[in-house]
Protein backbone atom coordinates (compact mmCIF):
# COMPACT_ATOMS: atom_id res chain seq x y z
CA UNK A 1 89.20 42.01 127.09
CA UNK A 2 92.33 42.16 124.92
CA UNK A 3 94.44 45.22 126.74
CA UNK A 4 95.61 47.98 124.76
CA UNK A 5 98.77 49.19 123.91
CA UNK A 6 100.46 52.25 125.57
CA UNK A 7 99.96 55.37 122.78
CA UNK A 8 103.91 56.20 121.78
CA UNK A 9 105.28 59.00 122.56
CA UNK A 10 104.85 62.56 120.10
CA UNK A 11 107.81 62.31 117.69
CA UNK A 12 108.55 65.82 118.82
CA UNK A 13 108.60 65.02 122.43
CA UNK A 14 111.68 66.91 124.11
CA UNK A 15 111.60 64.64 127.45
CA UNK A 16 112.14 61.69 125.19
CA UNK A 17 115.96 60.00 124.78
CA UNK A 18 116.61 58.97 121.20
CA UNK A 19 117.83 56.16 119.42
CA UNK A 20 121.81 56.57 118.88
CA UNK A 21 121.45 55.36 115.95
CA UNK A 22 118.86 58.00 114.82
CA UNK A 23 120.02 59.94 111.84
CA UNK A 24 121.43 62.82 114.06
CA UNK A 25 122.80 65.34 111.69
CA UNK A 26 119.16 66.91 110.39
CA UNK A 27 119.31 69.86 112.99
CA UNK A 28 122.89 70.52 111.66
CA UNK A 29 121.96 73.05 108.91
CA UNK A 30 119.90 75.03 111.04
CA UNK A 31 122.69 75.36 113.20
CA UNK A 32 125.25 76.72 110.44
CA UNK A 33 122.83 78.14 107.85
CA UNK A 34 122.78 82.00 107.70
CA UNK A 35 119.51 83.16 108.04
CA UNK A 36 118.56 87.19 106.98
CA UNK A 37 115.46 87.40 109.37
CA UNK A 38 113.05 89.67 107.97
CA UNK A 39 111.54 85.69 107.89
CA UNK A 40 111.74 83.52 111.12
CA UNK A 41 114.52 81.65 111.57
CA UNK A 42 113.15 78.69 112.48
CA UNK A 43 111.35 78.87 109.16
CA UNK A 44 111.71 74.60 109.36
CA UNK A 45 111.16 72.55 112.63
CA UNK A 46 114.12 72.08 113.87
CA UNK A 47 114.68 68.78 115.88
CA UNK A 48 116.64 69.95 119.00
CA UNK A 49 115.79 66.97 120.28
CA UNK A 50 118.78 65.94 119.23
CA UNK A 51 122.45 66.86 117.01
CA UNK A 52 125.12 65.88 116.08
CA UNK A 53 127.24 66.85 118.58
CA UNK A 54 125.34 66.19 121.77
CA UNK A 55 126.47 62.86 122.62
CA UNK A 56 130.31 64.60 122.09
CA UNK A 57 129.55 67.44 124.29
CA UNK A 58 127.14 65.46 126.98
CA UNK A 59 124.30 68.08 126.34
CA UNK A 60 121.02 68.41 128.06
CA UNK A 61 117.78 69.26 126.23
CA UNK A 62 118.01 72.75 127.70
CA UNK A 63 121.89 73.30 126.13
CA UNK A 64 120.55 71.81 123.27
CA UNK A 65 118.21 74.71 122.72
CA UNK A 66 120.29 77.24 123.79
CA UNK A 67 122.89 76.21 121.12
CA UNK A 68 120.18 76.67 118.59
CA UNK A 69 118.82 80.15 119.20
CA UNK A 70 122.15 81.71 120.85
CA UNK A 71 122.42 83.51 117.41
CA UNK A 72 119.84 85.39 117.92
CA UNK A 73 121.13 86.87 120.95
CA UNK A 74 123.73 88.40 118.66
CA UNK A 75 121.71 89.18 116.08
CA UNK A 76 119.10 91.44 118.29
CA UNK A 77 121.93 93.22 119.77
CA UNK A 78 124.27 93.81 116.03
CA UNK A 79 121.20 94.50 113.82
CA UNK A 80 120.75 98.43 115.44
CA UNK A 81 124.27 98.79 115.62
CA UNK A 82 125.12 97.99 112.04
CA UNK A 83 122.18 100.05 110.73
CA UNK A 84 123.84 103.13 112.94
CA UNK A 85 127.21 102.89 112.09
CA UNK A 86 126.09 103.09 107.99
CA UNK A 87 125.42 106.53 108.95
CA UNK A 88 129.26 107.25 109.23
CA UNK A 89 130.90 103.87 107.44
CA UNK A 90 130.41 102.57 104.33
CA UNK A 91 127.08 100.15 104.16
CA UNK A 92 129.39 97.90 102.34
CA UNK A 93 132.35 97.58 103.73
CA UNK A 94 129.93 96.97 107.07
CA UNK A 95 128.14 93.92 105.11
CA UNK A 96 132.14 92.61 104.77
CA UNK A 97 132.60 93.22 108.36
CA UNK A 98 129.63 91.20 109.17
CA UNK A 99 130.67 88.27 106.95
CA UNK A 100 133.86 88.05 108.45
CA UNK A 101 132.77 88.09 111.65
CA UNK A 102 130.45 85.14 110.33
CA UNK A 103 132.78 83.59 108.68
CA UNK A 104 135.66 83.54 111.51
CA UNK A 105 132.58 82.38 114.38
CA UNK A 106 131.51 79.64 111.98
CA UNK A 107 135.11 78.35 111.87
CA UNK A 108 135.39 79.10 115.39
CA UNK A 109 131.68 76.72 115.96
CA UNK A 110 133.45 74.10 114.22
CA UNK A 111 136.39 74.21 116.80
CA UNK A 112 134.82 73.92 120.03
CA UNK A 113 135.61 71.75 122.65
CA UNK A 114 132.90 72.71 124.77
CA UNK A 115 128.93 73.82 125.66
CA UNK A 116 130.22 77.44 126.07
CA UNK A 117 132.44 77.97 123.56
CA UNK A 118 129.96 76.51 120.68
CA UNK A 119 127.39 78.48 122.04
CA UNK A 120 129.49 81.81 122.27
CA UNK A 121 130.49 81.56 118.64
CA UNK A 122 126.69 80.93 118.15
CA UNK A 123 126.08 84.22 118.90
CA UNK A 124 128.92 86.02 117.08
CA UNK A 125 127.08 84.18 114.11
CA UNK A 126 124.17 86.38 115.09
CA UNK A 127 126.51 89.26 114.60
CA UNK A 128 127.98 88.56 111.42
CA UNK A 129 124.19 88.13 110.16
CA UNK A 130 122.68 91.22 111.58
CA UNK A 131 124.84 93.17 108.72
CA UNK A 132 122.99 91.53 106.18
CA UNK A 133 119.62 92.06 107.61
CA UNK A 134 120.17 95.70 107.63
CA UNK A 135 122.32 96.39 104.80
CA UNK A 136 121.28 93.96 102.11
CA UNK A 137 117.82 94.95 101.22
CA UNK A 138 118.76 98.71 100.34
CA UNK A 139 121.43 97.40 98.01
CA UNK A 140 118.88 95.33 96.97
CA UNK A 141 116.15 97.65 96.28
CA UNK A 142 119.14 100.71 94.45
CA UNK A 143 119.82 98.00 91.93
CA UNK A 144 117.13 96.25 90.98
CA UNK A 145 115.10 97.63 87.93
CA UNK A 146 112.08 100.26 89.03
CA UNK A 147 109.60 97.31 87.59
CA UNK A 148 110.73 94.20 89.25
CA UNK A 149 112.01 95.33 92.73
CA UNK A 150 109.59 93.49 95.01
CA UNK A 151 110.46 90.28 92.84
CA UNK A 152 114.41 90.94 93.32
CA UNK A 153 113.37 91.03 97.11
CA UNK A 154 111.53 88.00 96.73
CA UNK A 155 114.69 86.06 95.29
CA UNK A 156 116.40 87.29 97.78
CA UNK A 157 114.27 86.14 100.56
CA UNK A 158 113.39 83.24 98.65
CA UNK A 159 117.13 82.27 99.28
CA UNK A 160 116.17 81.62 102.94
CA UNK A 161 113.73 78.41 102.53
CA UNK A 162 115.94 76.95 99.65
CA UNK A 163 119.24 77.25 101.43
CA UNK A 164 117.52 75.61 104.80
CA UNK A 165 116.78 72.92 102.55
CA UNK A 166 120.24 72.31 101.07
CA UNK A 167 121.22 73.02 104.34
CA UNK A 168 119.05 69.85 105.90
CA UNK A 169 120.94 67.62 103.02
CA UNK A 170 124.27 68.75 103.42
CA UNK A 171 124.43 68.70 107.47
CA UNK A 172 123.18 65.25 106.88
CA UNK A 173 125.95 63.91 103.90
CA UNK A 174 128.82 65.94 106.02
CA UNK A 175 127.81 64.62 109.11
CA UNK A 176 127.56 61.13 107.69
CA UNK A 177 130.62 60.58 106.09
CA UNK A 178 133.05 63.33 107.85
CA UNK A 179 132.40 64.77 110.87
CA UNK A 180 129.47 67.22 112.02
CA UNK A 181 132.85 69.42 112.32
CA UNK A 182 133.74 69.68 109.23
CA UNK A 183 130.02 71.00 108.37
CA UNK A 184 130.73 74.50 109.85
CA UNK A 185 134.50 74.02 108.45
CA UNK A 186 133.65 73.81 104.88
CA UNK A 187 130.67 76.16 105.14
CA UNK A 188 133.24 78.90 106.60
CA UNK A 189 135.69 78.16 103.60
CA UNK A 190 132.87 78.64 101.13
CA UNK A 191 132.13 81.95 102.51
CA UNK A 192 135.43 83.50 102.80
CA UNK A 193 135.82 84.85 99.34
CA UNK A 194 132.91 86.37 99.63
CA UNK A 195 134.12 88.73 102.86
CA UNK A 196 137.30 89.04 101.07
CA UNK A 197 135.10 90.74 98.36
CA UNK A 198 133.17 92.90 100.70
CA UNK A 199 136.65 94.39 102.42
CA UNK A 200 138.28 95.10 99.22
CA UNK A 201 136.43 95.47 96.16
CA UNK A 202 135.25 98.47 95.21
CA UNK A 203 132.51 99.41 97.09
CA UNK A 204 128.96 100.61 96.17
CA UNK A 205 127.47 103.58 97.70
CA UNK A 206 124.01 103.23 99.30
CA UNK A 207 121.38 105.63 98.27
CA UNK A 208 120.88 108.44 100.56
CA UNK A 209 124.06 108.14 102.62
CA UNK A 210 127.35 110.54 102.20
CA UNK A 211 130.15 109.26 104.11
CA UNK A 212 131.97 112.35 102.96
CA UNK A 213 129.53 115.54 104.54
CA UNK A 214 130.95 117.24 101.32
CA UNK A 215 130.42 117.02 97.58
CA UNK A 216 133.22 115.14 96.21
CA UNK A 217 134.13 111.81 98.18
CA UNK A 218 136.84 110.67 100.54
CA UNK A 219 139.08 108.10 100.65
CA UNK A 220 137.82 107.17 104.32
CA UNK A 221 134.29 107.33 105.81
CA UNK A 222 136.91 108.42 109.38
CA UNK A 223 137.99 111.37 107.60
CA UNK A 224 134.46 112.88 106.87
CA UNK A 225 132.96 115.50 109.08
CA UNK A 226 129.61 116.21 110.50
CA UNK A 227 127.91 119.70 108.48
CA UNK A 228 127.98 121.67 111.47
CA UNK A 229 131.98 120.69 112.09
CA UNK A 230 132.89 121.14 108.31
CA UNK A 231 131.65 124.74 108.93
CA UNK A 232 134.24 125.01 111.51
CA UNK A 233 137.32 123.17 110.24
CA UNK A 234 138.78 126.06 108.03
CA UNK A 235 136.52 126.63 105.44
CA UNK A 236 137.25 123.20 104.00
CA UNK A 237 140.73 122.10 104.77
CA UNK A 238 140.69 119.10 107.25
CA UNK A 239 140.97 120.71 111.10
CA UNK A 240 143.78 122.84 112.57
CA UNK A 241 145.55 121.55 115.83
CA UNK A 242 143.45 123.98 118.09
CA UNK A 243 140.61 122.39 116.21
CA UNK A 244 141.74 118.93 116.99
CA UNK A 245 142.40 119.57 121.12
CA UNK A 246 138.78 118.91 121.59
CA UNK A 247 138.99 115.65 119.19
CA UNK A 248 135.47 115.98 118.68
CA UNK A 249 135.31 119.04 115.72
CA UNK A 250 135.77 116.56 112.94
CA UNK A 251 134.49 113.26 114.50
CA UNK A 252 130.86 112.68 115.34
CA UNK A 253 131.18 111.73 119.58
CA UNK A 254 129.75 108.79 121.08
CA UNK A 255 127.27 111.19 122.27
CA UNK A 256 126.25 112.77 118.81
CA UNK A 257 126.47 108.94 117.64
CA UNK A 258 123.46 107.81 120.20
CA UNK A 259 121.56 111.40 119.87
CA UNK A 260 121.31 110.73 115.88
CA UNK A 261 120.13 107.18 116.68
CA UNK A 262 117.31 108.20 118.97
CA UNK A 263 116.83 111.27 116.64
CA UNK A 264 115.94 109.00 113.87
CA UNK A 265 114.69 106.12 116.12
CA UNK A 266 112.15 109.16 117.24
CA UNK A 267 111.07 109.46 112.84
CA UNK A 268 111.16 105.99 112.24
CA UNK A 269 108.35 105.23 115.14
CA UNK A 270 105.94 108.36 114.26
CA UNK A 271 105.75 107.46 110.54
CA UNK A 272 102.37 105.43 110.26
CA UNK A 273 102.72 103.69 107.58
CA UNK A 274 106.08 101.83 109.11
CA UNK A 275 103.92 101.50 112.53
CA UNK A 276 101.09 99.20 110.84
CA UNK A 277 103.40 97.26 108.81
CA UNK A 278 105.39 96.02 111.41
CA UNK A 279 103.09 95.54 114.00
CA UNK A 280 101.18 93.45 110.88
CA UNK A 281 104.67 91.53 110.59
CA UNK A 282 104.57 90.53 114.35
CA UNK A 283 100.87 88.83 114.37
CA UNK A 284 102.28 87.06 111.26
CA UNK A 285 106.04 86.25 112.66
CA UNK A 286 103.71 84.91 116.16
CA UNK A 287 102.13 82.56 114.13
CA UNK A 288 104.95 81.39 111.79
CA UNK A 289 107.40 81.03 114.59
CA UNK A 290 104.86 79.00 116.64
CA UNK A 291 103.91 76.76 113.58
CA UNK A 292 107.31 76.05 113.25
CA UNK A 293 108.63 75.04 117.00
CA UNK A 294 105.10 72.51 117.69
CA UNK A 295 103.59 72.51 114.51
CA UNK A 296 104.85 68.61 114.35
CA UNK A 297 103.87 67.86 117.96
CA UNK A 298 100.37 68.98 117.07
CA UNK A 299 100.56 66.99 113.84
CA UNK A 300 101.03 63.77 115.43
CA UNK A 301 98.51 64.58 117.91
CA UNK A 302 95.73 65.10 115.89
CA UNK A 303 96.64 63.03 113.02
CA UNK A 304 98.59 60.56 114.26
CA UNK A 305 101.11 61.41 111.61
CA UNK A 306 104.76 59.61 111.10
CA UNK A 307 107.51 61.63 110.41
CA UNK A 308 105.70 64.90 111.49
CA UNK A 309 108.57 67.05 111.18
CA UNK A 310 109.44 66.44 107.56
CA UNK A 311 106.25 66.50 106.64
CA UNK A 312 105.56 70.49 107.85
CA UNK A 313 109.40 70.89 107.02
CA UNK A 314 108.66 69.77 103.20
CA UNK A 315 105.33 72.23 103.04
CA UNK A 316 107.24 74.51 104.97
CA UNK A 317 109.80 74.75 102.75
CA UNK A 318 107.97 74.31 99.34
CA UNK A 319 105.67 77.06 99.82
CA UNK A 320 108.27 78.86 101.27
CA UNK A 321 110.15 79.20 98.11
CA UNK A 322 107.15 79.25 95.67
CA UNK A 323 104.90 81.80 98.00
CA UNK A 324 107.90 84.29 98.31
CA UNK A 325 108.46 84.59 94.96
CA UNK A 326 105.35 84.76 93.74
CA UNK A 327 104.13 87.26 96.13
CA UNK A 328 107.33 89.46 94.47
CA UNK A 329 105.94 88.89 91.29
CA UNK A 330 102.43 89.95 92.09
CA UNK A 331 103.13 92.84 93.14
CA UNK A 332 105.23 93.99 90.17
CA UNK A 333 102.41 93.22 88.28
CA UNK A 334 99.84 95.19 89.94
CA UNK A 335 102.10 98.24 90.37
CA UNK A 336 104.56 98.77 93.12
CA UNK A 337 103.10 100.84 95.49
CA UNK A 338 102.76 101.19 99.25
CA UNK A 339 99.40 100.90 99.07
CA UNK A 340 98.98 97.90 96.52
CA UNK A 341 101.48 96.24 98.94
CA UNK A 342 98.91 96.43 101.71
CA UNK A 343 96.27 95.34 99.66
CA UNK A 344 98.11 91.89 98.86
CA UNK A 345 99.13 91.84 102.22
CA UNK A 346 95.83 91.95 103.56
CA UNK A 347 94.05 89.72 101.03
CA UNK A 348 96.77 87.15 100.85
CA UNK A 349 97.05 86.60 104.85
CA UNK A 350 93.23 86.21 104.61
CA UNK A 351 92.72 84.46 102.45
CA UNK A 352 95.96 81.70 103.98
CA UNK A 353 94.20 82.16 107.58
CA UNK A 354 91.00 80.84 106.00
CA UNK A 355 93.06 77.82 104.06
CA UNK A 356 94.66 76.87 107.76
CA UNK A 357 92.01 77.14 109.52
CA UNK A 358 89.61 74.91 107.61
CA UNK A 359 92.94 72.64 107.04
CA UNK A 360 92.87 71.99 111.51
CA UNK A 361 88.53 71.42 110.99
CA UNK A 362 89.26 68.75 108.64
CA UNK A 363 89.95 65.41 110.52
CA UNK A 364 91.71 63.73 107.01
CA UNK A 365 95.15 63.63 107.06
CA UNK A 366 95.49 64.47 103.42
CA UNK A 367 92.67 67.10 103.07
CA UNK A 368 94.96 68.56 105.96
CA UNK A 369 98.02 68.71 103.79
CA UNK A 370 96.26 69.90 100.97
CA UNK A 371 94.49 72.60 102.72
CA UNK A 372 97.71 73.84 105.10
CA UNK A 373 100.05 74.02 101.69
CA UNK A 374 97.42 76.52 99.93
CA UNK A 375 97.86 77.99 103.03
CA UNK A 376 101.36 78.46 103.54
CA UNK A 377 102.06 79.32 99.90
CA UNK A 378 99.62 82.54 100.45
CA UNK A 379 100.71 83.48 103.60
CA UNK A 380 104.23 83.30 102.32
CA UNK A 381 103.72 85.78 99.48
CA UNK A 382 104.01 88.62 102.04
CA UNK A 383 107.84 88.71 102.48
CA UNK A 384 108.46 90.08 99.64
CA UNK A 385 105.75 92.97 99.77
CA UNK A 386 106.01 93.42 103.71
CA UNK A 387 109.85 94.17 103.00
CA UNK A 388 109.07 96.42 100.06
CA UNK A 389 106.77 99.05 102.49
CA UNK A 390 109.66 98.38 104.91
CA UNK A 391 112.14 100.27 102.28
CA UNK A 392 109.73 102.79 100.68
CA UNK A 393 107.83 104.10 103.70
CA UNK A 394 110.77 105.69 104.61
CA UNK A 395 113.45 108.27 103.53
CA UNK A 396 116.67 106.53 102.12
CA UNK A 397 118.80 107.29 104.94
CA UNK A 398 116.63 105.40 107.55
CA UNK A 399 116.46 102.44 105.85
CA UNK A 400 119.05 100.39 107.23
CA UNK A 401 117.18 100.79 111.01
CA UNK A 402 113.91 100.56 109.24
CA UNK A 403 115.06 97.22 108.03
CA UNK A 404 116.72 96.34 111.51
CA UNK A 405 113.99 97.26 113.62
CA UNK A 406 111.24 95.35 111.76
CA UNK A 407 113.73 92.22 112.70
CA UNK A 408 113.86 92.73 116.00
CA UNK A 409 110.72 94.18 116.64
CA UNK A 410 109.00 90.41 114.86
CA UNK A 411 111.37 88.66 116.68
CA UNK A 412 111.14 89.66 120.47
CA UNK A 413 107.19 90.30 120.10
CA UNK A 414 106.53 87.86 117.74
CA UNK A 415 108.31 83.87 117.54
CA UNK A 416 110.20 84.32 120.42
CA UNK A 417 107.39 84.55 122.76
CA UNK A 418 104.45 83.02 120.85
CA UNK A 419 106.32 79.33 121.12
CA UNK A 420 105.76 79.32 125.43
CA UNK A 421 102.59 81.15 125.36
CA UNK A 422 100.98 78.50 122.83
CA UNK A 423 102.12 75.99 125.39
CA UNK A 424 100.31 77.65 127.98
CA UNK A 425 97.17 77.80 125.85
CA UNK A 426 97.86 74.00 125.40
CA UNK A 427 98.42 73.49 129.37
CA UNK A 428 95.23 74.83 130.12
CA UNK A 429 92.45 73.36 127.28
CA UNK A 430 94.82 70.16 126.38
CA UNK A 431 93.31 70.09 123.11
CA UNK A 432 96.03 70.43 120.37
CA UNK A 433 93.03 70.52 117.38
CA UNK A 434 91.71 73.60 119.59
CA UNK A 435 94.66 75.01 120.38
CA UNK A 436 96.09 75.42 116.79
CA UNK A 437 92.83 76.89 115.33
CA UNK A 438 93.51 79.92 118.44
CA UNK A 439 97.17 79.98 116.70
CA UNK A 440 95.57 80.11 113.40
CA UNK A 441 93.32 83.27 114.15
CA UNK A 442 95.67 85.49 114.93
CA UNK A 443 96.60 85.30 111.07
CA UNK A 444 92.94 87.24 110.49
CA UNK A 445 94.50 89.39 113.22
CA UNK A 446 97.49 90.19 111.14
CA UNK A 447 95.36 90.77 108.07
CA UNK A 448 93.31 93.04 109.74
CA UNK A 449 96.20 95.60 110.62
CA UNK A 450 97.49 95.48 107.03
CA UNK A 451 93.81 96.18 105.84
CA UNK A 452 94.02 99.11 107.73
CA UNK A 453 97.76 100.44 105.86
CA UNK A 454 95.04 100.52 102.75
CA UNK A 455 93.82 103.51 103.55
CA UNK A 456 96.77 105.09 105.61
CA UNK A 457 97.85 108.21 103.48
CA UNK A 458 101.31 106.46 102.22
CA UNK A 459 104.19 108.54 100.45
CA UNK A 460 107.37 106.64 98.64
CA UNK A 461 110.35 108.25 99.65
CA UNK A 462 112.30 106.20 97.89
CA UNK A 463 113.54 109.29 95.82
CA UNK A 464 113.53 111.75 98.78
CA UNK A 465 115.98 114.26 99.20
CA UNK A 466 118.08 113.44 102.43
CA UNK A 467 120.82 115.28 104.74
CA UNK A 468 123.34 112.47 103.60
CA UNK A 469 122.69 112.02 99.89
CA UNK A 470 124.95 110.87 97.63
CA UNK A 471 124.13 111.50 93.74
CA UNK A 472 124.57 108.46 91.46
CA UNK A 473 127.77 110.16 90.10
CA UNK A 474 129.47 110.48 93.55
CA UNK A 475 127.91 106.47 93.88
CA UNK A 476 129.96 105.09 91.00
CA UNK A 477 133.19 107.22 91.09
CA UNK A 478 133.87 106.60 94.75
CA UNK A 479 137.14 104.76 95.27
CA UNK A 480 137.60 101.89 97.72
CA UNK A 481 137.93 102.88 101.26
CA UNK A 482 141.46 100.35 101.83
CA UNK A 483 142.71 102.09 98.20
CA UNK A 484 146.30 103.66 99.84
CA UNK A 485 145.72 107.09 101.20
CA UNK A 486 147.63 110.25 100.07
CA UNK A 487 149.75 112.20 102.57
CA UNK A 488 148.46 115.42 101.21
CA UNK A 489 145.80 117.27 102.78
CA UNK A 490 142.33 116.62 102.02
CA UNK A 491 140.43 119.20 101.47
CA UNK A 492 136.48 119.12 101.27
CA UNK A 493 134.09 121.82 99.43
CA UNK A 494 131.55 122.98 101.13
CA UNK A 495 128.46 125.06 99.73
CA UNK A 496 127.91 128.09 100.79
């Protein structure tokens, strides 16, 4: 009897030592692509397997992997901190803060000379990022016309597939014929004029925020002053000096600060509507983030396929791009409403559950592929919706932590977990075919709770009056916040 060969190894398989000569610069844009992560961020499988500067830095599989999620260490942490401080700073001088930071720890990547000084700038990435995920969907959704908002949202988001893709290609050609270095060097240098713009241009003013507490604008979101203190501080004239002894009349405390958050932290979690939505975005993010991390390993398992990862990379990534802005589109067309949203939500995620499923029952490779890519491109049309009800469920002013605690909410209960737990599920039944169809279910899961935001009684408050308003006048005619400052006082009207 002729004896058979060993079975190779998964593609996928982390215990296994590559080739040296393995193209080792794929993993590269997913280290130094920014990602905005109202979608997962590890929208394509990433090989940590390997990079391209392990064999320079002598990394294990386990510093390998922290490299490639320290971000989001950063970004978990910045994202509620950013959305906070637009109640008393400018929203956009914060988004030029954040790509500075970005900017300066993307240089700073490219510099290292070690495991722990890669990985810290890793995570000051995460910071620079977290401005955009809280700051750049309101600008967003003020600007874009009343009857195409949810498809401005889903270019925007759109952006995320389509620059991991150039991303993939140009870590690749830099790390080929420069140095993986020089990847996060000349990514840095492209993004530079753009914080340059965001710290001195002209800034826009975000819809329902006031940095000024008064009618007519200041030069300095420092100089503004709380309601209750602009009562105080003269009858509009800036403070006296018995006023400023307690340094607090003028200047929200730390303490006022972290009361407001929980105050509005408090709103944010008792509105409904918000509640079902995100906790709809976490069964999704679970199974998105887990498709992602061993969605090749269970590929080659059950079909035996070669080159797993760029195969659910490329469907990844196509239906990524074409499901995001589609969904957009869809729902412009039916009429932008909370409730419409839910309904393609809910019908979309069901009907891409019932594509993936039946894609794992099939044992054809290309039935497989057909089936999972109808799949994907459906389940994909939610970003652009699930971000709209996101916005619009709640006043203006709360957007900004609306928007940051959806991200971190998906993220903690969602990918991060559902990658280990699927393993566990695999431990036990070691039966990747079974396995993925569990993984698949929770989709209907996810479906289910957006069903339910149907018939939730749902109010835009998109035009809702707010504490911190700003009219559209006040928006345009506001004057840069680094414009030179007079030395005269500054006085502020108050109504009466």
């Amino acid at each position: 009897m002729e004896k058979q060969e060993p079975e190779p190894k998964p593609l996928v398989d982390s215990n296994s030592t590559p080739k040296p000569n393995t193209n080792t610069n794929t993993s590269l844009a997913a280290e130094t692509g920014m990602v905005i992560p109202s979608i997962p961020s590890s929208l394509l499988p990433q090989p940590s397997w390997f990079t391209a500067k392990r064999g320079e830095f002598d990394l294990s599989n386990f510093q390998d992997g922290v490299i490639s999620s320290a971000f989001m260490v950063g970004l978990l942490v910045a994202s509620p901190i950013f959305a906070s401080l637009s109640k008393s700073v400018n929203p956009f001088r914060l988004i030029g803060v954040g790509l500075t930071v970005w900017t300066l720890a993307v240089a700073g990547c490219g510099l290292s000379i070690n495991f722990w000084l890669i990985a810290t700038c890793r995570m000051f990435v995460g910071v620079g990022e977290a401005s955009f995920i809280s700051l750049a969907a309101p600008f967003i959704d003020d600007n874009a016309p009343v009857a195409q908002k949810t498809a401005w949202l889903g270019i925007f988001y759109m952006c995320i597939p389509a620059g991991i893709a150039v991303g993939y290609v140009y870590g690749g050609l830099v790390g080929d014929h420069l140095n993986w270095r020089w990847a996060f060097w000349i990514e840095a240098i492209l993004m530079l004029p753009f914080a340059v713009l965001g710290l001195f241009m002209k800034p826009l003013q975000l819809k329902g925020f006031s940095h000024t507490g008064s009618k007519k604008p200041l030069t300095s979101p420092l100089t503004a002053c709380p309601d209750e203190a602009v009562s105080n501080c003269n009858h509009g004239l800036l403070p006296s000096q018995e006023d400023s002894k307690d340094g607090s009349k003028c200047a929200p405390s730390n303490l006022n600060q972290l009361t407001r958050f929980w105050k509005d932290m408090k709103v944010l979690h008792l509105e409904k509507v918000y509640v079902i939505n995100v906790l709809g975005y976490i069964a999704y993010n679970f199974v998105i983030g887990a498709y992602s991390y061993w969605g090749p390993k269970a590929g080659y398992n059950i079909y035996h396929m070669k080159n797993a990862d760029m195969t659910f990379g490329g469907i990844t990534i196509v239906c990524g791009i074409l499901g995001t802005l589609a969904g957009g589109l869809v729902l412009d067309r039916m009429n932008s409403t909370i409730s419409t949203a839910f309904k393609l939500l809910s019908v979309a995620t069901f009907l891409g559950a019932i594509f993936c499923f039946a894609a794992f029952c099939f044992k054809n490779l290309y039935v497989f592929i057909a089936l999972f890519a109808i799949g994907e491109l459906l389940v994909f049309a939610t970003q652009g919706p699930v971000n709209y009800v996101c916005l619009h469920c709640v006043k203006p002013s709360l957007r900004p932590l609306s928007m940051a605690m959806s991200t971190v909410s998906i993220h903690i209960f969602g990918d991060v977990p559902s990658s280990p737990l699927v393993g566990v599920v695999q431990d036990r039944i070691d039966n990747w075919r079974v396995t993925a169809l569990i993984l698949t279910s929770i989709l209907f899961i996810a479906a289910g709770i957006w069903f339910i935001g149907i018939f939730l009684h749902s109010v835009d408050r998109f035009d809702e009056d707010s504490e911190d308003r700003v009219s559209d006048v006040e928006r345009a005619n506001s004057p840069p916040l680094l414009e030179k400052k007079s030395t005269e006082p500054i006085e502020v009207s108050v109504e009466s």
